[in-house]
N, C-alpha and C. Protein backbone atom coordinates (compact mmCIF):
# COMPACT_ATOMS: atom_id res chain seq x y z
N UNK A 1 68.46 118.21 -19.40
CA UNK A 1 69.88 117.97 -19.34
C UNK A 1 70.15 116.54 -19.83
N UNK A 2 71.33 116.18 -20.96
CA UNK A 2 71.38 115.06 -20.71
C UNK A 2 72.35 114.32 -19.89
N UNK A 3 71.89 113.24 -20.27
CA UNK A 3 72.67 111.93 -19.09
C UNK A 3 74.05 112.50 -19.00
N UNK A 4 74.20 112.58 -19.89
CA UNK A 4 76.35 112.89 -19.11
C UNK A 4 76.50 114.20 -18.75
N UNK A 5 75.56 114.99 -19.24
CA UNK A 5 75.73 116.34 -18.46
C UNK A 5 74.91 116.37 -17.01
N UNK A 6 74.17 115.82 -16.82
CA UNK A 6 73.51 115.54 -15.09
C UNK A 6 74.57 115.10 -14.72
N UNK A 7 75.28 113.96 -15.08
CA UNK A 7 76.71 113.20 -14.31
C UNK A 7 77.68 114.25 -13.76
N UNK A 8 77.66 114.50 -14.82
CA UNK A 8 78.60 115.72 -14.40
C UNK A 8 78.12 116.95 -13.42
N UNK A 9 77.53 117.03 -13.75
CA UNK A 9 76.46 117.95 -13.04
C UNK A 9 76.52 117.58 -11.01
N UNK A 10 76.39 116.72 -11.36
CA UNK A 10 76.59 116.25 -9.51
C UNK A 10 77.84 115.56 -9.24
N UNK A 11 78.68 115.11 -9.95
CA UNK A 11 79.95 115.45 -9.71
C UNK A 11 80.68 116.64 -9.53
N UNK A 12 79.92 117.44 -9.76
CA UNK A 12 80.39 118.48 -9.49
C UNK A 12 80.09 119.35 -7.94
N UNK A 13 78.54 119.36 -8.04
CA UNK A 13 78.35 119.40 -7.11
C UNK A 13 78.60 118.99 -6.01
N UNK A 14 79.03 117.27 -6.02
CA UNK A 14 79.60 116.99 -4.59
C UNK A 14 81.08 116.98 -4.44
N UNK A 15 81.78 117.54 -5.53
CA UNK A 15 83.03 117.64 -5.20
C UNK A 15 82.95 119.41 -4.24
N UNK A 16 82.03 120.29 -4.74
CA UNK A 16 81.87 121.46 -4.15
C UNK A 16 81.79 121.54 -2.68
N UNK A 17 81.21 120.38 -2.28
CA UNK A 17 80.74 120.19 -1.06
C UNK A 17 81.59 119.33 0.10
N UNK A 18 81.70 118.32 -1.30
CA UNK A 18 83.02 117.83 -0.35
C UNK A 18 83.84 118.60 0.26
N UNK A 19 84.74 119.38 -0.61
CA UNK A 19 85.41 120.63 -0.76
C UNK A 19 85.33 121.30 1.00
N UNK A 20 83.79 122.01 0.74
CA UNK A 20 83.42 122.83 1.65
C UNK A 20 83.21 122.48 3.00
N UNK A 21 82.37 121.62 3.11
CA UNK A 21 81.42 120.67 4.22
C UNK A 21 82.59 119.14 5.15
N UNK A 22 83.05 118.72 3.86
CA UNK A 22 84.13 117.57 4.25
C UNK A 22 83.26 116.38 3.41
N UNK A 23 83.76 115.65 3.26
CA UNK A 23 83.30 113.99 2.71
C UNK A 23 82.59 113.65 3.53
N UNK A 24 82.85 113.73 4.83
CA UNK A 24 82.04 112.62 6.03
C UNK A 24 80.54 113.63 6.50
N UNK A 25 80.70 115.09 6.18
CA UNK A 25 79.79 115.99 6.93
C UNK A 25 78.48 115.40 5.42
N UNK A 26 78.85 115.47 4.16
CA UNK A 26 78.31 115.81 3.10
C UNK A 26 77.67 114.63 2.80
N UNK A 27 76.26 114.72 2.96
CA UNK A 27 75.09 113.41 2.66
C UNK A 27 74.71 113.45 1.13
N UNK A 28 74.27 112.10 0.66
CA UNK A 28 73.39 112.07 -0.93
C UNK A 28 72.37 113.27 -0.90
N UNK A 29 71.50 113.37 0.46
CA UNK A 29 70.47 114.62 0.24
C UNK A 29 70.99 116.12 0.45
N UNK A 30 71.98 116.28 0.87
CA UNK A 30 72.83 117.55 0.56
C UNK A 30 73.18 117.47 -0.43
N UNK A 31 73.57 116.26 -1.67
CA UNK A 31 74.17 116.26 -2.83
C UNK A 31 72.80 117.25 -4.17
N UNK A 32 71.55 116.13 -3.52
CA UNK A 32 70.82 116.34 -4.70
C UNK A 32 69.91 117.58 -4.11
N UNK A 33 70.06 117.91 -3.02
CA UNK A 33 69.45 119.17 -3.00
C UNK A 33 70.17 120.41 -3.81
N UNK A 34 71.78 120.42 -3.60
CA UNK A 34 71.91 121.82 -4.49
C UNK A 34 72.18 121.53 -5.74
N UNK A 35 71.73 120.13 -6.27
CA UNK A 35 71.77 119.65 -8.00
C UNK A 35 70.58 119.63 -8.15
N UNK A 36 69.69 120.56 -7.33
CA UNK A 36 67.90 120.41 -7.14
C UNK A 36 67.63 119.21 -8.38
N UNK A 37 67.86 117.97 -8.00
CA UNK A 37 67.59 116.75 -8.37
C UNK A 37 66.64 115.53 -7.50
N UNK A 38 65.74 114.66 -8.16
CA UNK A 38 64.96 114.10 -7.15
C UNK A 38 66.04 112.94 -6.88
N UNK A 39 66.02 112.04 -5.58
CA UNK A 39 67.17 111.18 -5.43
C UNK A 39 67.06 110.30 -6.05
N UNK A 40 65.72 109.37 -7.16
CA UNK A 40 65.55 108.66 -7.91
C UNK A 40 66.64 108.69 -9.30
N UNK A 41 66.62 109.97 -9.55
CA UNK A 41 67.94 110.91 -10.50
C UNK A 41 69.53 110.43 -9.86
N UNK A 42 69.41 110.74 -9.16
CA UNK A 42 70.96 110.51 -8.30
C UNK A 42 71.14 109.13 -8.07
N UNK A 43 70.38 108.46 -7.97
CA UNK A 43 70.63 106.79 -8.31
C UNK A 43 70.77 106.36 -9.95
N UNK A 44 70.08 106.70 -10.53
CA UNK A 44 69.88 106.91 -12.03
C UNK A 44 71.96 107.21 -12.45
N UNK A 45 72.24 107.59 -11.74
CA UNK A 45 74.04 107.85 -12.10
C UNK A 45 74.96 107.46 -11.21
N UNK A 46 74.91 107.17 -9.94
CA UNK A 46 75.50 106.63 -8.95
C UNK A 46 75.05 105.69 -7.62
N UNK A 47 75.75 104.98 -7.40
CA UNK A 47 75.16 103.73 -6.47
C UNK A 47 75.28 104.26 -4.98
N UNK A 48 75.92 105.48 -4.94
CA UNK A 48 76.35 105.68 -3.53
C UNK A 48 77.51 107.21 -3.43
N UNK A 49 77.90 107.40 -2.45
CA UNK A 49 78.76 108.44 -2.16
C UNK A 49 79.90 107.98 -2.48
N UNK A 50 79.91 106.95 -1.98
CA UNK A 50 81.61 106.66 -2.55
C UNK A 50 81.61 105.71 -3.92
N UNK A 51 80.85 105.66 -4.65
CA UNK A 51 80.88 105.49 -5.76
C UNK A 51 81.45 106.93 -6.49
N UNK A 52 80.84 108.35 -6.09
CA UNK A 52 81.15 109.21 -6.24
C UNK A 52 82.49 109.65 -5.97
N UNK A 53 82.66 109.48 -4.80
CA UNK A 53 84.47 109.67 -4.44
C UNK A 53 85.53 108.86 -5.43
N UNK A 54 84.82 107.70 -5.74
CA UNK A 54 85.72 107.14 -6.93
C UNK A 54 86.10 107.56 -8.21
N UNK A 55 84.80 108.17 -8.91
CA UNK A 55 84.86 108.93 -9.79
C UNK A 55 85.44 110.37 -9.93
N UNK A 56 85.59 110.87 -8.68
CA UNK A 56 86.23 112.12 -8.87
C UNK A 56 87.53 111.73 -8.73
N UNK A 57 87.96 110.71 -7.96
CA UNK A 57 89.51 110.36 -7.60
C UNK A 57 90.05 109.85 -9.28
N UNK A 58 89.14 108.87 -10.02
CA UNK A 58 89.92 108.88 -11.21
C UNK A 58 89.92 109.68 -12.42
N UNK A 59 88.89 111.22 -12.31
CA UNK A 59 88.78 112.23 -12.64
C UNK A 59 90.35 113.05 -12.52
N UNK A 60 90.19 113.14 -11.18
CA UNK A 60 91.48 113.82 -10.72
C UNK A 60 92.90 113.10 -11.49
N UNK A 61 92.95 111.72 -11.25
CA UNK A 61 94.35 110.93 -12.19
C UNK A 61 94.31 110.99 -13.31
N UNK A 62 92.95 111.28 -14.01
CA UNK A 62 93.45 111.19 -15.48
C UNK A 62 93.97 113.28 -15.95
N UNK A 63 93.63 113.71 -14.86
CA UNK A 63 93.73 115.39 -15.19
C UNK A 63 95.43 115.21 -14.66
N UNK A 64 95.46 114.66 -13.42
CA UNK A 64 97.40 114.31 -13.59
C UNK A 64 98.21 113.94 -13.99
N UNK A 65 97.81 112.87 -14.89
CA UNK A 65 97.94 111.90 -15.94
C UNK A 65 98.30 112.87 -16.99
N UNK A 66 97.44 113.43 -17.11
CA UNK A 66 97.19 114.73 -18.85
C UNK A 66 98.02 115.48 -18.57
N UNK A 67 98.33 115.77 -17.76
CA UNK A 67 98.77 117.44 -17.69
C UNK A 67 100.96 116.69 -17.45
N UNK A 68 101.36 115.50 -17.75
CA UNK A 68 102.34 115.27 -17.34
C UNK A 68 103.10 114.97 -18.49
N UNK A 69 103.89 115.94 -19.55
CA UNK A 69 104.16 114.63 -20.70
C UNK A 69 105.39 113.81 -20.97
N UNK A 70 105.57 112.97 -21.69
CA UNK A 70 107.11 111.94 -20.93
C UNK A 70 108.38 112.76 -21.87
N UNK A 71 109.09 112.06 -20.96
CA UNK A 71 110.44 113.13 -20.98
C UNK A 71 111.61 112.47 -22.55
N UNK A 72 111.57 113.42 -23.48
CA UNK A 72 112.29 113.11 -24.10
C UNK A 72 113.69 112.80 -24.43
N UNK A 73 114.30 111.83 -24.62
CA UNK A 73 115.98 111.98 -24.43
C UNK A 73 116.48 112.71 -25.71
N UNK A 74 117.38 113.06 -24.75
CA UNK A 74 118.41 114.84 -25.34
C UNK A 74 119.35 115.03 -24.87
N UNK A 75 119.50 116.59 -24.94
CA UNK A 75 120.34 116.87 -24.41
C UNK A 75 120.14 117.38 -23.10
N UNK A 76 121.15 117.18 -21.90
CA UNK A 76 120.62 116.95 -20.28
C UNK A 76 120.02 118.17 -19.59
N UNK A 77 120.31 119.37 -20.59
CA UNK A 77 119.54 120.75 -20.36
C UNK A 77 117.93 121.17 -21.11
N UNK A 78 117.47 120.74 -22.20
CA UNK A 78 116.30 119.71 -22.41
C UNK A 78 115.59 118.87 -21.47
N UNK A 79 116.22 117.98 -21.10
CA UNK A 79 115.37 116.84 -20.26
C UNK A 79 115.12 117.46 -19.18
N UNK A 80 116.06 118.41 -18.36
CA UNK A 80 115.84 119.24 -17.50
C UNK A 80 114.70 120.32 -17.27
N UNK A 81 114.92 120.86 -18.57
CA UNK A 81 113.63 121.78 -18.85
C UNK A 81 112.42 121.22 -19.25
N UNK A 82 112.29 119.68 -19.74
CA UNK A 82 110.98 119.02 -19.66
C UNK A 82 110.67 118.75 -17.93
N UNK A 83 111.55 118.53 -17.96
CA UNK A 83 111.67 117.82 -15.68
C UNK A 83 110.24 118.99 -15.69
N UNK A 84 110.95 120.37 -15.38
CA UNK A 84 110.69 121.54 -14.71
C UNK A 84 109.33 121.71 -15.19
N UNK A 85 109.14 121.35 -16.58
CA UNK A 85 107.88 121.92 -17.30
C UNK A 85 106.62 121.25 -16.50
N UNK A 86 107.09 119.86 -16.46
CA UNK A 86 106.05 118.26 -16.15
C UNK A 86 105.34 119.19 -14.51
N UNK A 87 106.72 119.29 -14.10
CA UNK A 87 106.80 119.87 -12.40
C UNK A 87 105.23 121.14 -12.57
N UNK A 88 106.01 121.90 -13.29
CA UNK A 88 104.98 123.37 -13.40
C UNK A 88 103.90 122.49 -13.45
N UNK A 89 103.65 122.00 -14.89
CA UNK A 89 102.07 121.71 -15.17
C UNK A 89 101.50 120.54 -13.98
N UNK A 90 101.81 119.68 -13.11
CA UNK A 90 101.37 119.33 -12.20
C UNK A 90 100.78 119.47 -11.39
N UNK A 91 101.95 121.25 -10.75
CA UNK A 91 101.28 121.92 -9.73
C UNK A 91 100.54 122.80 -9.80
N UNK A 92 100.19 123.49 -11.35
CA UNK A 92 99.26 123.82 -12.13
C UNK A 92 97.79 123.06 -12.25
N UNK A 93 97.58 121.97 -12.76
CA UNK A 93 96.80 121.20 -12.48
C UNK A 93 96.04 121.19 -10.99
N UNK A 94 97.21 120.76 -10.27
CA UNK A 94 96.49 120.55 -8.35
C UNK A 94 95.90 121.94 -7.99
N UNK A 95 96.99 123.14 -8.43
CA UNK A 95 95.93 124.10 -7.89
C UNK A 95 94.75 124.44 -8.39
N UNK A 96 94.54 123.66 -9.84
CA UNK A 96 93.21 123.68 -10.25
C UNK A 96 92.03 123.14 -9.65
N UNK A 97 92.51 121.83 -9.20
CA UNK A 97 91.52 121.16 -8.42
C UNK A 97 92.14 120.90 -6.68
N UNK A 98 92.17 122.33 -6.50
CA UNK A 98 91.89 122.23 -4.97
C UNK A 98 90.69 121.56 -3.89
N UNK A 99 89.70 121.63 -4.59
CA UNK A 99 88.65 120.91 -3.50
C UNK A 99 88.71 119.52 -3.61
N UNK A 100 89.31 119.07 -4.87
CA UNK A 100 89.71 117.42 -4.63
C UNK A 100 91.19 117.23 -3.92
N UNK A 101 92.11 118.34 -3.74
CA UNK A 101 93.24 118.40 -3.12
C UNK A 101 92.64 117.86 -1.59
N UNK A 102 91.91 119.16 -1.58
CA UNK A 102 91.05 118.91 0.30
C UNK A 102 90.54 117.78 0.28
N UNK A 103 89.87 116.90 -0.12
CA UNK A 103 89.32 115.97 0.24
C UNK A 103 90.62 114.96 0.56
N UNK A 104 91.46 114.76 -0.20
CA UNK A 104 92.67 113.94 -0.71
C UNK A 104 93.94 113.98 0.82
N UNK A 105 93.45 115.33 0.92
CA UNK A 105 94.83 115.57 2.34
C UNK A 105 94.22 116.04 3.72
N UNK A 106 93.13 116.36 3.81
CA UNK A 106 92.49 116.95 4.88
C UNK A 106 91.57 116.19 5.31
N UNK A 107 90.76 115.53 4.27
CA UNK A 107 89.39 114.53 4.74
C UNK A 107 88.94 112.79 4.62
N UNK A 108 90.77 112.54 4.16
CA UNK A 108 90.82 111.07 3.93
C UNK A 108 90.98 110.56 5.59
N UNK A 109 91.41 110.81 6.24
CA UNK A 109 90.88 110.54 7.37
C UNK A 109 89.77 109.64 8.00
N UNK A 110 89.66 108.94 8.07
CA UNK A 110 88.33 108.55 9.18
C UNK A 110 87.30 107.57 7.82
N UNK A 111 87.69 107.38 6.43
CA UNK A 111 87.57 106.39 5.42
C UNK A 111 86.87 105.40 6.05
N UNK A 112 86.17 105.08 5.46
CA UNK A 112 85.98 103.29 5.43
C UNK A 112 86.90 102.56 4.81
N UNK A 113 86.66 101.30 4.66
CA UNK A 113 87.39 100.59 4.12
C UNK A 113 87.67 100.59 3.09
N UNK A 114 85.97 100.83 2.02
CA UNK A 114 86.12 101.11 0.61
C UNK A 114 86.87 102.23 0.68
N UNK A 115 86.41 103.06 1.38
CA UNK A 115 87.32 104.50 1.21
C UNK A 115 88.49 104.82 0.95
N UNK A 116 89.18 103.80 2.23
CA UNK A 116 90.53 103.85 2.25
C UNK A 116 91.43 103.11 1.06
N UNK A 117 90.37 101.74 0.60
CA UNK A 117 91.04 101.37 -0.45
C UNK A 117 91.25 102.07 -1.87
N UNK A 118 90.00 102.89 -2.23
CA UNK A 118 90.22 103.85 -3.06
C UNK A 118 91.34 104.72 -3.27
N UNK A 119 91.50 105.17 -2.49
CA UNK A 119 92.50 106.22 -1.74
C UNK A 119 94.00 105.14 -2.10
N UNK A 120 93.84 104.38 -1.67
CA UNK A 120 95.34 103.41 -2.02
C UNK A 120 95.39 103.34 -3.44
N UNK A 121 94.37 102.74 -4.13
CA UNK A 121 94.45 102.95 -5.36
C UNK A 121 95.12 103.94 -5.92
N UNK A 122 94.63 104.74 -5.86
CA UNK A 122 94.60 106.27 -6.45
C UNK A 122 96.03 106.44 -6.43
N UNK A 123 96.74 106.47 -4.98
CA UNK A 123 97.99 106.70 -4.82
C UNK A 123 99.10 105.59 -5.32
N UNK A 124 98.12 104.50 -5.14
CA UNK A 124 98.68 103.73 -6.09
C UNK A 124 99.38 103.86 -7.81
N UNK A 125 98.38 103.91 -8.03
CA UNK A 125 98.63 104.21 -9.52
C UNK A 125 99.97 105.71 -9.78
N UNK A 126 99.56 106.93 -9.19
CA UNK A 126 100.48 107.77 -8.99
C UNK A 126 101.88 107.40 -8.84
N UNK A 127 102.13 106.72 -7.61
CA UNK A 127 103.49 106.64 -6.95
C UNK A 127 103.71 105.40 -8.53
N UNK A 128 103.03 104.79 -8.94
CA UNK A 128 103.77 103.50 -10.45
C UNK A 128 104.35 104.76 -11.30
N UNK A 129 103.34 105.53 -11.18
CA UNK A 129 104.26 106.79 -12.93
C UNK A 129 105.30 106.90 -12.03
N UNK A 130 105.13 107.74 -11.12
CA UNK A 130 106.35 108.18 -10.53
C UNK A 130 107.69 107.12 -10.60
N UNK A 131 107.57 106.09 -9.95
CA UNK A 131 108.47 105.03 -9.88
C UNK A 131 108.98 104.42 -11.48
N UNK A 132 108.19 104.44 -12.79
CA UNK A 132 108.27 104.25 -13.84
C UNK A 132 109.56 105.21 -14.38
N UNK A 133 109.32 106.43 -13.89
CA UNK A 133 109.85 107.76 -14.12
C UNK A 133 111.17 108.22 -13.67
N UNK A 134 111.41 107.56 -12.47
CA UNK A 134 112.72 107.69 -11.91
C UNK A 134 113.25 106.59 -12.27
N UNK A 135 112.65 105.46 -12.82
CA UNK A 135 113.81 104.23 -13.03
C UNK A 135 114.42 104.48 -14.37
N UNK A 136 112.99 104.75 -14.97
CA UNK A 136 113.63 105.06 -16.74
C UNK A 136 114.98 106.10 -16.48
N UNK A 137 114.81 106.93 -16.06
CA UNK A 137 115.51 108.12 -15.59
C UNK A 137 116.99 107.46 -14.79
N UNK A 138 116.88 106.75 -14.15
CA UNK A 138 117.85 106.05 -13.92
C UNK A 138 118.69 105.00 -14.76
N UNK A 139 117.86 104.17 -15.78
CA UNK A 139 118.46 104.04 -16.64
C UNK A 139 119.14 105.51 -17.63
N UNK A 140 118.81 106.27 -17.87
CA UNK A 140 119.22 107.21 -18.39
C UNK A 140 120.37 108.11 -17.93
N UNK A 141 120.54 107.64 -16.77
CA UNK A 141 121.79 108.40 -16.00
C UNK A 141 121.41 109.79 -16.06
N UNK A 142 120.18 110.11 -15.62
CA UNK A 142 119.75 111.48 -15.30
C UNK A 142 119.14 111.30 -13.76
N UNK A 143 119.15 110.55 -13.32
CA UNK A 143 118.51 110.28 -12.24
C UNK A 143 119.32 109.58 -11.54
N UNK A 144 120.02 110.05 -9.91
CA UNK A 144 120.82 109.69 -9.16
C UNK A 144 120.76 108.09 -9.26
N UNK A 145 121.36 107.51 -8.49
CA UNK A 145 121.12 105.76 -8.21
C UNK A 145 120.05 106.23 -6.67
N UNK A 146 119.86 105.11 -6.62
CA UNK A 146 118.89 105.15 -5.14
C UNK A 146 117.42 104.13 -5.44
N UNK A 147 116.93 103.73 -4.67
CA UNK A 147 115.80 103.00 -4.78
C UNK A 147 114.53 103.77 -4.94
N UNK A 148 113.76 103.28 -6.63
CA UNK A 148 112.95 104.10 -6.71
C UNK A 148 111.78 104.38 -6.58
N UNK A 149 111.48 103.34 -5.73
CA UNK A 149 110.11 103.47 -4.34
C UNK A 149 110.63 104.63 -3.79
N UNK A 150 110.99 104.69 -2.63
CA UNK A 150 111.56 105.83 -1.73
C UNK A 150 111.93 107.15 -2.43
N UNK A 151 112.77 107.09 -3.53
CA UNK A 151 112.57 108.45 -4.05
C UNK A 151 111.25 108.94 -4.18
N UNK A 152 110.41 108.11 -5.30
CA UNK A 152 109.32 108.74 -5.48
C UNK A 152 108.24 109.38 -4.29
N UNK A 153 108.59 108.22 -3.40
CA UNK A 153 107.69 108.75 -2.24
C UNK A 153 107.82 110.07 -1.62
N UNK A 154 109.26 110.80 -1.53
CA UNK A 154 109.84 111.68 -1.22
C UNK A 154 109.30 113.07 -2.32
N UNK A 155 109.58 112.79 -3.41
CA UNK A 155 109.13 113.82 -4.73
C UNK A 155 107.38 113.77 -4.66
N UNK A 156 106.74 112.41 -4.35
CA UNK A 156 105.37 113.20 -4.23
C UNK A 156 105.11 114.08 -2.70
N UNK A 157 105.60 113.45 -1.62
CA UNK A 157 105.88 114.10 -0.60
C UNK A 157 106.00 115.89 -0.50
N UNK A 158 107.20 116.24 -1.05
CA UNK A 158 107.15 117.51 -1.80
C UNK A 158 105.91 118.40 -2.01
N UNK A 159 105.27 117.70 -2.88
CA UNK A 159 104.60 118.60 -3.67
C UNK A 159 103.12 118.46 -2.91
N UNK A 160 103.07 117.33 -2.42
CA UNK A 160 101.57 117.25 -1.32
C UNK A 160 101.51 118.05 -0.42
N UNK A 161 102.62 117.75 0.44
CA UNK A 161 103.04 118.42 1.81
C UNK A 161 102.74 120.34 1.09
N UNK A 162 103.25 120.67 0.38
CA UNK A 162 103.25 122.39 -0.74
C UNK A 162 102.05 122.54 -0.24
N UNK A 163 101.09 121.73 -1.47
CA UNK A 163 99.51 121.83 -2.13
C UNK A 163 98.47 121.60 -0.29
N UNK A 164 99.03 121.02 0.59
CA UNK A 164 98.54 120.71 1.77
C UNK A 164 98.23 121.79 2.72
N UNK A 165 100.01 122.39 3.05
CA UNK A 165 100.10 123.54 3.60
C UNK A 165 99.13 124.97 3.15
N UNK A 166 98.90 124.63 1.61
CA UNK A 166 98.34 126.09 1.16
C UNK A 166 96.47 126.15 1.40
N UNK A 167 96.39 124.67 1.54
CA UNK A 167 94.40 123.93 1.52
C UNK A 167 94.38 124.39 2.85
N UNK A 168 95.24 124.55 4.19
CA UNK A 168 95.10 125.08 5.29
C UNK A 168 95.42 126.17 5.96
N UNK A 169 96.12 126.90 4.99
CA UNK A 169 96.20 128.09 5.26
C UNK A 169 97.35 128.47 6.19
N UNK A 170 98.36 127.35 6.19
CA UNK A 170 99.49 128.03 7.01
C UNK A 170 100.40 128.50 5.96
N UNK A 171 101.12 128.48 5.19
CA UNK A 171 101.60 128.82 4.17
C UNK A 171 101.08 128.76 2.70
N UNK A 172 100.90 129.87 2.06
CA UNK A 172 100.96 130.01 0.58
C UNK A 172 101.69 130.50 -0.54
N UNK A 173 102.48 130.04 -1.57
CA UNK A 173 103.49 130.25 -2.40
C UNK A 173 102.40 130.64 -3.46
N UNK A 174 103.12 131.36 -4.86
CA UNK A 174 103.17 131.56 -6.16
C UNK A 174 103.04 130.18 -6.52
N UNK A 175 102.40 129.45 -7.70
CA UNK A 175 103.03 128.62 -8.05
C UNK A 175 104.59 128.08 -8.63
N UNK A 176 104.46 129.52 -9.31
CA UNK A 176 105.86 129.54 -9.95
C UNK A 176 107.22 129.57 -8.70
N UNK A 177 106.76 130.14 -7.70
CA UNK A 177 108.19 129.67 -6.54
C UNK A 177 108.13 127.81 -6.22
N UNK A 178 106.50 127.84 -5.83
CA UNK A 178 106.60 126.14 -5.85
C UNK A 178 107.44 125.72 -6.53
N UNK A 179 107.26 125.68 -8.03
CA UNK A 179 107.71 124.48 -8.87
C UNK A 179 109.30 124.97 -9.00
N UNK A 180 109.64 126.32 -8.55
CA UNK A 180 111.07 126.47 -8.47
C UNK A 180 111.98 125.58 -7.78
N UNK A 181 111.04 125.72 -6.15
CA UNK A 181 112.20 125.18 -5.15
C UNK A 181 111.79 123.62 -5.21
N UNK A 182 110.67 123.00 -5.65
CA UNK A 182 110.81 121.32 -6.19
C UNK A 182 111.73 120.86 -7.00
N UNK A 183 111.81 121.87 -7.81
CA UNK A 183 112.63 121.29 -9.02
C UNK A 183 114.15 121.98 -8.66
N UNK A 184 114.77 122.56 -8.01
CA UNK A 184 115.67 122.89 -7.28
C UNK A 184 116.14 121.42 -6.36
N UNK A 185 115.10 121.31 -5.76
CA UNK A 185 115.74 119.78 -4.76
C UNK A 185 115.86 118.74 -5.33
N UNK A 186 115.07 118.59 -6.22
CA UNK A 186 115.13 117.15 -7.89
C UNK A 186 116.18 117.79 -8.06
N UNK A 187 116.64 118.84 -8.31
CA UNK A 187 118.05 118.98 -10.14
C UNK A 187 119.35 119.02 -8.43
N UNK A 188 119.27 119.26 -7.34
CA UNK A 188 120.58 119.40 -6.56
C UNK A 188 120.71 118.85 -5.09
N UNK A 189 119.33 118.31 -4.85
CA UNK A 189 118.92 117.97 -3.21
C UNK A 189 118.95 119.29 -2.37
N UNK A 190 119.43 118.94 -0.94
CA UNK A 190 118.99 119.93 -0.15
C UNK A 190 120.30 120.45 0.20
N UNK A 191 121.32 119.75 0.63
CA UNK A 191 122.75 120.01 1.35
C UNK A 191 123.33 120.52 0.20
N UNK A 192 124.46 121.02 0.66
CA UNK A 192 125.53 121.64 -1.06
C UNK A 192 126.46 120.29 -0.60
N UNK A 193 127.12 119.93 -1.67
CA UNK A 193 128.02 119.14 -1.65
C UNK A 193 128.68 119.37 -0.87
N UNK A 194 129.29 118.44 -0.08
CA UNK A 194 130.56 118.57 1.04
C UNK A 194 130.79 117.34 1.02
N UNK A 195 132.18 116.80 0.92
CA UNK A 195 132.80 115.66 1.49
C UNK A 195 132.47 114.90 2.50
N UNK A 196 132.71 113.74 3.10
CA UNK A 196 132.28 113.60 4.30
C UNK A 196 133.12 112.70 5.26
């Protein structure tokens, strides 16, 4: 095998496990046992477990990253139907990588420090597109006024809280209803208009 295909190779594997087992249950020698690898190998590509968790976390951003494309100005039924598209392929994407979903909402928990800072990162970087996205958008007068920290936090909120509910099994949607009723509360909120 070569070098970037072993990498991959146990990135994969411990995202499987992560997945399955949890981050905290799942040891380097559970890693390289089902990558039947000697652990000399598994150092040979990574310094540690959470060297590993890093790499799948910016695995995962650049597949969210990809799958998002920027919104062209038009006409406001256009930009709309890019909104909706970005929306689909997002939640398209996450349900692709559900076992990094689980790790992300179910097993960040109980982190170390590196851990947890990773994890900030990660969401870091996310909530900037997002916030990039509603301001441009706000310059554009497609996007309500409001502060666009807090929106965004709310719109990833959404779609975590979705992708969360379904990693545990209390509720599961279509995707296609998902990205309906998200993009339903983006294009109108929740209340119908009423005076006040």
């Amino acid at each position: 095998m070569s070098r970037d295909d072993r990498r991959t190779q146990l990135l994969e594997v411990a995202l499987e496990l992560f997945g399955a087992r949890g981050y905290h249950a799942t040891s380097i020698d559970h890693i390289i046992q089902k990558a039947s690898v000697a652990r000399g190998t598994f150092y040979l590509h990574f310094r540690s477990k959470q060297e590993i968790f890093d790499r799948l976390l910016d695995h995962l951003f650049e597949r969210v990253t990809a799958s998002v494309a920027p919104i062209r100005i038009g006409p406001p039924g256009a930009m709309a139907a890019e909104v909706r598209a970005n929306i689909e392929a997002l939640c398209t994407t996450l349900q692709e990588n559900l076992p990094m979903g689980r790790v992300l909402l179910e097993q960040a928990v109980g982190l170390n420090e590196v851990g947890r800072e990773q994890l900030r990162g990660f969401y870091g970087r996310v909530l900037d597109r997002i916030d990039l996205a509603v301001s441009v958008g706000q310059q554009l007068g497609i996007v309500r006024p409001g502060e666009p920290s807090l929106i965004s936090l709310c719109l990833l909120g959404m779609l975590k809280e979705a992708l969360y509910q379904q990693i545990i099994g209390t509720r599961s949607f279509a995707t296609e209803l998902v990205v309906t009723e998200i993009f339903a509360c983006i294009q109108r909120g929740v209340l119908v208009q009423v005076a006040l």
